[in-house]
Protein backbone atom coordinates (compact mmCIF):
# COMPACT_ATOMS: atom_id res chain seq x y z
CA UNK A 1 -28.63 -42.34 26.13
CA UNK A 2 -25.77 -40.00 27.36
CA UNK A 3 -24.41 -37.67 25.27
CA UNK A 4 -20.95 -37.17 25.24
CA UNK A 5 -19.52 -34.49 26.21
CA UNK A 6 -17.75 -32.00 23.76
CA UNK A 7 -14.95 -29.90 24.37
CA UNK A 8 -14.56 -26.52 22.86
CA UNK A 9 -11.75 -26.01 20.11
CA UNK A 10 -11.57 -22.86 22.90
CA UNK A 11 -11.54 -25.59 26.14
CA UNK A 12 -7.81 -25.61 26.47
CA UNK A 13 -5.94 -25.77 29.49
CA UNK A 14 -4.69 -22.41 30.79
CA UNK A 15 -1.27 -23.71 30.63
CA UNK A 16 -1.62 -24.22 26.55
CA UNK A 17 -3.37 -20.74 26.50
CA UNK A 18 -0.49 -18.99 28.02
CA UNK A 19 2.11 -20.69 26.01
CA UNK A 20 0.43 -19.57 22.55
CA UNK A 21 -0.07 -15.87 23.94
CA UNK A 22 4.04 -16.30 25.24
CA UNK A 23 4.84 -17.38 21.44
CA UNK A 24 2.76 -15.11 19.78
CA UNK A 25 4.55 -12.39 22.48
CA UNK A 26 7.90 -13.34 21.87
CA UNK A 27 7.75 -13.60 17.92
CA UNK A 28 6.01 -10.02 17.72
CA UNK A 29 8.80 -8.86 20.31
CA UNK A 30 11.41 -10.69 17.94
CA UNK A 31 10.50 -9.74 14.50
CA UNK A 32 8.67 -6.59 15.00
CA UNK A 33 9.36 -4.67 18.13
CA UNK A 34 12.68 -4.85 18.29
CA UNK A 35 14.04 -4.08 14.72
CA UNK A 36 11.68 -1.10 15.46
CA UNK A 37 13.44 -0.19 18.21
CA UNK A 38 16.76 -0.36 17.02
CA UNK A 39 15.62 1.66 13.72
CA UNK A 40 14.81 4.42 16.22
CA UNK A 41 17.48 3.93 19.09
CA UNK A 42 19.79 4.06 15.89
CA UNK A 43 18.59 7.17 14.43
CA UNK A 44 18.65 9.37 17.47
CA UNK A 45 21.86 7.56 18.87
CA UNK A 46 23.20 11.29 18.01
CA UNK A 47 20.95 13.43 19.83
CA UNK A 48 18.15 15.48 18.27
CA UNK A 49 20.41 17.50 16.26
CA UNK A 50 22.29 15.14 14.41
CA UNK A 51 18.82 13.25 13.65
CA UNK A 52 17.23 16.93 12.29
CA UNK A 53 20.64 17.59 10.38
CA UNK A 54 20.79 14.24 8.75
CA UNK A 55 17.33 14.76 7.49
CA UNK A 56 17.84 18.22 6.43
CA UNK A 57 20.55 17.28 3.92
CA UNK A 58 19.96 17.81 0.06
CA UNK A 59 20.07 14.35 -1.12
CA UNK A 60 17.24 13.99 2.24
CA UNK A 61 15.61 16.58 1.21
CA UNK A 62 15.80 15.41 -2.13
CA UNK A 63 14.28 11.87 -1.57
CA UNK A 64 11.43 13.08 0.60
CA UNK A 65 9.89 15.29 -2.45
CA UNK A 66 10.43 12.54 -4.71
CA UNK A 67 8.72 10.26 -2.32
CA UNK A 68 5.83 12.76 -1.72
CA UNK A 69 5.29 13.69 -5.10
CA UNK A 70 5.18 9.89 -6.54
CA UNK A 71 2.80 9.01 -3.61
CA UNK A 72 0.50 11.91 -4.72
CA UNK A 73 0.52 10.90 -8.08
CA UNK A 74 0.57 6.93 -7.52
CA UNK A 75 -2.01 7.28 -4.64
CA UNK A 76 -5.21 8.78 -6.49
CA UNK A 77 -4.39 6.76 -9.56
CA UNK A 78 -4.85 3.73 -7.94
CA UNK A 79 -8.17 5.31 -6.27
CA UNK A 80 -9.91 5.89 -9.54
CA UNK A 81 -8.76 2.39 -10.54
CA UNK A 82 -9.78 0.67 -7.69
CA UNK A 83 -13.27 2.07 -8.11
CA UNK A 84 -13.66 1.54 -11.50
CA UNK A 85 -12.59 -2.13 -11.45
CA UNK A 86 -14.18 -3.25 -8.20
CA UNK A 87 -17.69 -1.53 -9.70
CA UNK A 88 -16.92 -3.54 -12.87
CA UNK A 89 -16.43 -6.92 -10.78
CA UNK A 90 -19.09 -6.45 -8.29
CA UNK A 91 -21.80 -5.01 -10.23
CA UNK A 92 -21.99 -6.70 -13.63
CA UNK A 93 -21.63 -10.18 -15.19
CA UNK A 94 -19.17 -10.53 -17.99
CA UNK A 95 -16.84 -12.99 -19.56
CA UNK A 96 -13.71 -13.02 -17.86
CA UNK A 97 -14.13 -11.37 -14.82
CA UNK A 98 -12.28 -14.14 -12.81
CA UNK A 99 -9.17 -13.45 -15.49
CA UNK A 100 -9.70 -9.99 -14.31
CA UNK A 101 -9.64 -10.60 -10.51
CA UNK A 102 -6.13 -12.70 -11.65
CA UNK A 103 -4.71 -9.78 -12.92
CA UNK A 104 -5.46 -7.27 -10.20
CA UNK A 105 -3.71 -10.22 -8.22
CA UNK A 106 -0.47 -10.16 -10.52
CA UNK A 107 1.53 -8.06 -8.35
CA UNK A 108 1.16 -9.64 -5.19
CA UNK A 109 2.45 -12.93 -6.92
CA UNK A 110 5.61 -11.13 -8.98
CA UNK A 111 8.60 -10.12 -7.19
CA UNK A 112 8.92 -5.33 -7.30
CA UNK A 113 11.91 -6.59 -9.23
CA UNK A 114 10.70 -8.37 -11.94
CA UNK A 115 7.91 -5.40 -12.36
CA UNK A 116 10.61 -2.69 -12.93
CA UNK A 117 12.84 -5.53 -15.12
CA UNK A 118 9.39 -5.26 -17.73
CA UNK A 119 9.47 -1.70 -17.77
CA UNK A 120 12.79 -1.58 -18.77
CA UNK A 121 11.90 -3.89 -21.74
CA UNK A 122 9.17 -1.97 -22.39
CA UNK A 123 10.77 1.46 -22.18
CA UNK A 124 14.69 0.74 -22.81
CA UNK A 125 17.03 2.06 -25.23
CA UNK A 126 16.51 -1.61 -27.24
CA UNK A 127 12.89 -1.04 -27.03
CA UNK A 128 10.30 0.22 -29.68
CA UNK A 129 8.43 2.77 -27.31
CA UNK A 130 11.70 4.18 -25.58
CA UNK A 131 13.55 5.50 -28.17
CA UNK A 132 10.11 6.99 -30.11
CA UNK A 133 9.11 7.89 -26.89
CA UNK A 134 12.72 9.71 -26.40
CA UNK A 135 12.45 11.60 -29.46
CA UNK A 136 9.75 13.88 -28.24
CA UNK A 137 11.55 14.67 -24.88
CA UNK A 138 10.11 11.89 -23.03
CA UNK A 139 12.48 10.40 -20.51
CA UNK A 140 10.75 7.24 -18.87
CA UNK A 141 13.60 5.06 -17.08
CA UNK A 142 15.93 6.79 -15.07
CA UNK A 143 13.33 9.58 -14.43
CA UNK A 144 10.30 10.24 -12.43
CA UNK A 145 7.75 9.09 -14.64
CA UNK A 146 9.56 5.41 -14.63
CA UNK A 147 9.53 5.48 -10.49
CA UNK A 148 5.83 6.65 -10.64
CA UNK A 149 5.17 3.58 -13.06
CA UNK A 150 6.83 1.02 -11.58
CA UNK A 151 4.91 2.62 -7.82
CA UNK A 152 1.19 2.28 -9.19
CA UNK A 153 2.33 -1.19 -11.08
CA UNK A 154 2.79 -2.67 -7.38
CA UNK A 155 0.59 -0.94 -5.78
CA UNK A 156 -2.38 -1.22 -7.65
CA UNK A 157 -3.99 -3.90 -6.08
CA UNK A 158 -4.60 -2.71 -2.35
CA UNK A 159 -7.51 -0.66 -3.22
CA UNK A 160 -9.32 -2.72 -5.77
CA UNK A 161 -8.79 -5.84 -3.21
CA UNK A 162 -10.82 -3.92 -0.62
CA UNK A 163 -13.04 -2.80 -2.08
CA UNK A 164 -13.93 -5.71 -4.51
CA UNK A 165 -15.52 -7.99 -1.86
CA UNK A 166 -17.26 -5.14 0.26
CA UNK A 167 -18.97 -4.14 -3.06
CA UNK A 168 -20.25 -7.91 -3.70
CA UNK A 169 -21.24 -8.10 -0.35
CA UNK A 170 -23.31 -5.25 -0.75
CA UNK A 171 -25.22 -6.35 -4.10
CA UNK A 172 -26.92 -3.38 -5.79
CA UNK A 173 -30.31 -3.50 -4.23
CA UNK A 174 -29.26 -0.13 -3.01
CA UNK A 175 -28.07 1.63 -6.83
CA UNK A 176 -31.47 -0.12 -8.08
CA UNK A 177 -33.57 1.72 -5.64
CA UNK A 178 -31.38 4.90 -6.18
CA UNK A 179 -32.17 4.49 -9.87
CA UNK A 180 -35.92 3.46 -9.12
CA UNK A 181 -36.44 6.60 -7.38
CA UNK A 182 -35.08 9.04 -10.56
CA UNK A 183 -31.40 9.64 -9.08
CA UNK A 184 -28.62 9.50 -12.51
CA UNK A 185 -26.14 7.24 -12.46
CA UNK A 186 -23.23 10.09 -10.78
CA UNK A 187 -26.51 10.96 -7.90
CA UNK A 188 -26.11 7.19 -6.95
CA UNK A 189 -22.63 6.50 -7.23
CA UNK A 190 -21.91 9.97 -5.24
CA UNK A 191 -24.81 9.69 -2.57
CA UNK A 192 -25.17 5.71 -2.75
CA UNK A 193 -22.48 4.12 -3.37
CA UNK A 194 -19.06 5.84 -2.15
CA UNK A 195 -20.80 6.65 1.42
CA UNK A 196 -21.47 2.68 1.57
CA UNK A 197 -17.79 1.91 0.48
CA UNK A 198 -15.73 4.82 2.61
CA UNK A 199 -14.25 2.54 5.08
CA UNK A 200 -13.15 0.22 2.72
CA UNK A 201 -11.87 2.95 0.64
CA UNK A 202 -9.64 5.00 3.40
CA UNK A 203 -8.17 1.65 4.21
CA UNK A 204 -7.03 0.90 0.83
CA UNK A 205 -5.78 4.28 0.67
CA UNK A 206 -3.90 3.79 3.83
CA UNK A 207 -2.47 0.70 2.58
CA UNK A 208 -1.08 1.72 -1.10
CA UNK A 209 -0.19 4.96 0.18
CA UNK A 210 2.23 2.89 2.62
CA UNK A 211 3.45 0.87 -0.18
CA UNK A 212 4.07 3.64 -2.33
CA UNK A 213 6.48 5.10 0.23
CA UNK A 214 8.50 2.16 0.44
CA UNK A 215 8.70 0.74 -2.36
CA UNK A 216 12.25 -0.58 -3.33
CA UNK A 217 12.51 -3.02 -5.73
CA UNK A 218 10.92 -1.84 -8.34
CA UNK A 219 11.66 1.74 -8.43
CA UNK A 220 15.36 0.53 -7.74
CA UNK A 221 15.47 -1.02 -11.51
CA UNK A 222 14.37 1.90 -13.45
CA UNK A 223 15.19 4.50 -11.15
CA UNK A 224 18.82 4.27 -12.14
CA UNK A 225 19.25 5.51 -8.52
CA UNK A 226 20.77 8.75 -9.78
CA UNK A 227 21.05 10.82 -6.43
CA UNK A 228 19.24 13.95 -5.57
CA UNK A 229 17.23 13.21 -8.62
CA UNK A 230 15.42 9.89 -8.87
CA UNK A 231 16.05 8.27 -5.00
CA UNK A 232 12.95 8.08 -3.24
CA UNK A 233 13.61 7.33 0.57
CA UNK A 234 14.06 3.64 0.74
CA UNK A 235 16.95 3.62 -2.16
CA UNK A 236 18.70 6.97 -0.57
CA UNK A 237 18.44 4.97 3.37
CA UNK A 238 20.58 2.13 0.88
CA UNK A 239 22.93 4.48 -0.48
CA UNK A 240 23.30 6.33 2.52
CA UNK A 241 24.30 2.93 4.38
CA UNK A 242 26.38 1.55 1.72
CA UNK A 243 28.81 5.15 2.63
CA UNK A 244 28.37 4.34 6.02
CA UNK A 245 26.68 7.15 7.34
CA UNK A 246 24.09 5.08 9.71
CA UNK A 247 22.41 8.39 11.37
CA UNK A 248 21.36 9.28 7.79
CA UNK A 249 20.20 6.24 6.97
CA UNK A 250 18.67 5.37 9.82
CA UNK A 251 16.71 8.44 10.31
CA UNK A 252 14.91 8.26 6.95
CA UNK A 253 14.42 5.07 7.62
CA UNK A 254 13.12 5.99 10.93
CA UNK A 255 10.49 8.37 8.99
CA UNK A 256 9.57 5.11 6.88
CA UNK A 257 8.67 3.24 10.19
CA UNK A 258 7.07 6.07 11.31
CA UNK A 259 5.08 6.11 8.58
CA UNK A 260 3.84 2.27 9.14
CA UNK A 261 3.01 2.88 12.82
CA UNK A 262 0.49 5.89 11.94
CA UNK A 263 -0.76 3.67 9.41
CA UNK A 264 -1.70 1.27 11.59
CA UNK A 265 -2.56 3.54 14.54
CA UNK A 266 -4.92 5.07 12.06
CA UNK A 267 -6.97 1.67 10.78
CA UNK A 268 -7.02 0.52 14.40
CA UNK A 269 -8.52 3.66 15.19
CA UNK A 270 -10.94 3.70 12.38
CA UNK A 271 -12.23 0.49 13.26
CA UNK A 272 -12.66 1.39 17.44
CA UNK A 273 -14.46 4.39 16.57
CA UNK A 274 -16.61 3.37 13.76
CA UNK A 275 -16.52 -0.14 14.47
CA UNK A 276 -20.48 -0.78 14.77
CA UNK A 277 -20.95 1.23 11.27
CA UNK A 278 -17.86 -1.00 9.47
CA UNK A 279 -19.55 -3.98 10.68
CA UNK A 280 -23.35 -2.81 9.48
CA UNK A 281 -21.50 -1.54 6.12
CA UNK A 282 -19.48 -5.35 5.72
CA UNK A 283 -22.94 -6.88 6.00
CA UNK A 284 -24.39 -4.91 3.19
CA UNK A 285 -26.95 -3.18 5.32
């Protein structure tokens, strides 16, 4: 009997192959290159000098420590969580891990707004821990430590969520034989562990430390936007457009896109160079 044949979900005519490359093309071009473009083309529609003197300004100046130093903070915060909760989930049984993996989740599902709306509650004048809180000096909304809150609160995730399925991809045949052998518990997570979970790692780093920098909602809400002291870059690009200076605005947000295209550069580059060793690492060895 003859068998039929079968056509490859892949077997399409070259004429429908073209036409999904041409949409893919065009929607990239649409939605990605060219606001891109015009970002840039905007930001050095001045010449060099205007671009160098709009970021040299105070309230630039200003906004790029603020966004540095919450980054630095937010950043390795959400590294030492990450760690510790995707060790937790991957490595042990318990009740309520899948509540826990719902949680980590939260922030993708709740709008930066909402986020910084809680912290208010939480740390507002009508509040129980503001005002106490107040009494010994400690400022919380309208300060840094409320912009470095409401940073790690929606950033938290990226790391964890990389790491969490590499690890349970990995099992622990590899921290059992460490521990078989007579290495402690810090020999195997140092020597055993983080070298099998690097990749992962960097790119969660790479991916909440490009959130952190751009991060608006949120920090909007309990920043109080109070200029030169609590405006990270993306709320002084607003304020800067809102007074309609666009070579400002445009050339922090300039640095902001800049940011995203090294961030991708460097993950596409990570994976060319160590591609073979990501792939032997994502099948647990």
């Amino acid at each position: 009997m003859a068998h039929s044949h079968r056509t490859s979900p892949t077997d399409e005519p070259t004429s429908v192959r073209w036409l999904l490359i041409a949409v893919c093309l065009a929607f990239m071009a649409l939605f990605l290159v060219l606001p891109l473009y015009a970002v840039f083309a905007e930001a050095f529609r001045l010449g060099w000098n205007a671009f160098w003197t709009a970021l040299g300004t105070k309230d630039a100046q200003s906004a790029i420590r603020l966004t540095l130093l919450v980054a630095a903070i937010a950043v390795p915060l959400n590294i030492v969580f990450g760690i510790c909760a995707s060790w937790a989930i991957a490595k042990f049984e318990f009740k309520g891990k899948a509540f826990l993996i719902t949680l980590i989740d939260l922030p993708f599902s709740v709008s930066p707004v909402i986020s910084g709306l809680v912290y208010v509650l939480l740390f507002g004048s009508g509040s129980l821990l503001g005002p106490w809180l107040k009494s010994y000096g400690i400022e919380i909304l309208f300060a840094v430590p409320g912009t470095v809150l409401a940073t790690i609160f929606v950033t938290f995730p990226f790391v964890a969520r990389e790491l969490i399925p590499l690890m349970q991809d990995q099992g622990t045949g590899d921290e059992e034989a460490a521990l078989s052998l007579g290495a402690s518990g810090w020999q195997t997570f140092w020597r055993v562990t983080l070298p099998n979970i690097k990749w992962g790692l960097l790119y969660g780093v790479l991916l909440c430390n490009a959130r952190a920098m751009g991060e608006f909602g949120a920090v909007a809400v309990v920043s109080g936007k109070i200029r030169g002291e609590t405006t990270t870059i993306p709320l002084q690009v607003e304020m800067f457009y809102n007074e309609y200076n666009a070579t400002a605005a445009f050339a922090l947000a300039s640095l902001l896109a800049l940011l995203a295209l090294v961030t991708l550069v460097l993950k596409t580059a990570l994976e060319w160079r160590y591609g073979d060793e990501l792939a032997a690492t994502g099948r647990g060895h």
